[in-house]
Protein backbone atom coordinates (compact mmCIF):
# COMPACT_ATOMS: atom_id res chain seq x y z
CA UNK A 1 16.36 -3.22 -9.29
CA UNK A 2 17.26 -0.89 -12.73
CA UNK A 3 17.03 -3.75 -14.93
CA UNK A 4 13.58 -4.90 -13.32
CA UNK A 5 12.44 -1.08 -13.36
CA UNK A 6 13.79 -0.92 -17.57
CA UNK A 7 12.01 -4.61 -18.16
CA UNK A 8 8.45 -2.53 -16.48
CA UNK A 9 8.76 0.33 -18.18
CA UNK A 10 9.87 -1.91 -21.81
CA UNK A 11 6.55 -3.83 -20.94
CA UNK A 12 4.27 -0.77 -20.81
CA UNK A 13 5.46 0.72 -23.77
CA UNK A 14 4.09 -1.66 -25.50
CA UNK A 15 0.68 -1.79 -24.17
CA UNK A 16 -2.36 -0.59 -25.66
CA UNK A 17 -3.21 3.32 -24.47
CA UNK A 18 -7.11 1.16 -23.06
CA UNK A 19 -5.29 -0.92 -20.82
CA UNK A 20 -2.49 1.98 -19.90
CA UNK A 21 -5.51 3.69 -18.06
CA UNK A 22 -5.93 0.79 -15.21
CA UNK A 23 -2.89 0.49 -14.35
CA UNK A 24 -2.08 3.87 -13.96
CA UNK A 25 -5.22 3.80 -11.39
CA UNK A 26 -3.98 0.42 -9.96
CA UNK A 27 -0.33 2.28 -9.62
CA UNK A 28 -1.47 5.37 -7.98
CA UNK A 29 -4.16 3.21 -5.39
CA UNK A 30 -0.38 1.70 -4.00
CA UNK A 31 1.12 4.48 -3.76
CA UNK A 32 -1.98 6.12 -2.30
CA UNK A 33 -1.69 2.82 0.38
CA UNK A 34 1.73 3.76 1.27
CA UNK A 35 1.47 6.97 1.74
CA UNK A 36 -1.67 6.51 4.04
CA UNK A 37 0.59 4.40 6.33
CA UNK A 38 3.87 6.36 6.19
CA UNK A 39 1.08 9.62 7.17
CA UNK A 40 -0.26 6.98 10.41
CA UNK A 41 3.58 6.09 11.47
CA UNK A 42 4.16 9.96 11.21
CA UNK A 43 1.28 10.33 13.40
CA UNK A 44 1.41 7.31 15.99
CA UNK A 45 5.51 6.08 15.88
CA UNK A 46 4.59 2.48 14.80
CA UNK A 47 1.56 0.70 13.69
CA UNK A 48 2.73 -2.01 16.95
CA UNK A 49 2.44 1.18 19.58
CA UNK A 50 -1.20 2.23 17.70
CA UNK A 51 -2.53 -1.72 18.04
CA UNK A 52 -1.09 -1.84 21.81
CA UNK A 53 -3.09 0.65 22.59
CA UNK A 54 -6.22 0.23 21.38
CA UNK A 55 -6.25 -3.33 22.79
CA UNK A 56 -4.96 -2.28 25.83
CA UNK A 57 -5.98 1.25 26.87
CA UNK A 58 -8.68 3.80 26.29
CA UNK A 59 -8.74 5.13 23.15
CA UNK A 60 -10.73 7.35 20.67
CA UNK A 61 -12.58 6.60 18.11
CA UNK A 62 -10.17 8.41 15.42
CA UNK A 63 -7.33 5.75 17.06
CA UNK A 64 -9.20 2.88 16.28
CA UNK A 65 -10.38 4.01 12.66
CA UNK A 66 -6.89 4.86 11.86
CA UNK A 67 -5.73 1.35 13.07
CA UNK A 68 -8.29 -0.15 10.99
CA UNK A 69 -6.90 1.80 8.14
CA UNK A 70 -3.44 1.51 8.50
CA UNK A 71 -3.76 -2.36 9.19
CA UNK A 72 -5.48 -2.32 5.61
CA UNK A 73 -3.16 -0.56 4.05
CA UNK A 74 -0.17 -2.58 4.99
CA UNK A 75 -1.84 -5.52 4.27
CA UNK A 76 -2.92 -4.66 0.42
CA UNK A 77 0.70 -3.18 -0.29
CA UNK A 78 2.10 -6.60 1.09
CA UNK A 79 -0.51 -8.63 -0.94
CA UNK A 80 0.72 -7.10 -3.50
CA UNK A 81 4.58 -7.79 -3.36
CA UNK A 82 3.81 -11.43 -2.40
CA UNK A 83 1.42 -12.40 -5.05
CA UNK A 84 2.47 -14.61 -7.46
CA UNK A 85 1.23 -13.46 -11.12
CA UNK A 86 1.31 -15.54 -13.68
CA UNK A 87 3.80 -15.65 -16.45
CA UNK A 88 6.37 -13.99 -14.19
């Protein structure tokens, strides 16, 4: 993991400051992600005990939004470690 984490941070030094800007957005809409999900396990125990629920039992609204939402979540930060880039 360091010499992956030194070969990222080689590889943005020597980007141009214009393209610096996106992925500093791209960086901080993960994070954002993750953080949204580890605030939803906080909230519910596991995204397994939310979904059981809402297909199982009555629910609220705010239940089923925040399903919705941590489902998406999940799923971006996973497309994201399992996407092949090219050149890599």
């Amino acid at each position: 993991m360091a010499k992956l984490k030194a070969r990222v941070i080689e590889e943005i030094e020597l980007l141009p400051e214009d393209v610096l800007e996106p992925v500093l957005g791209f960086v901080e809409y993960l994070k954002a992600q993750r953080s949204k999900a580890q605030d939803l396990n906080s909230k519910y125990g596991s995204i397994e005990e939310l979904r059981n629920k809402v297909m199982k039992d009555d629910h609220s609204w705010e239940e089923e939004r925040d399903l919705f939402e941590w489902e998406a979540a999940v799923t971006e930060v996973e497309r994201m470690r399992t996407t092949e880039r090219p050149g890599l």
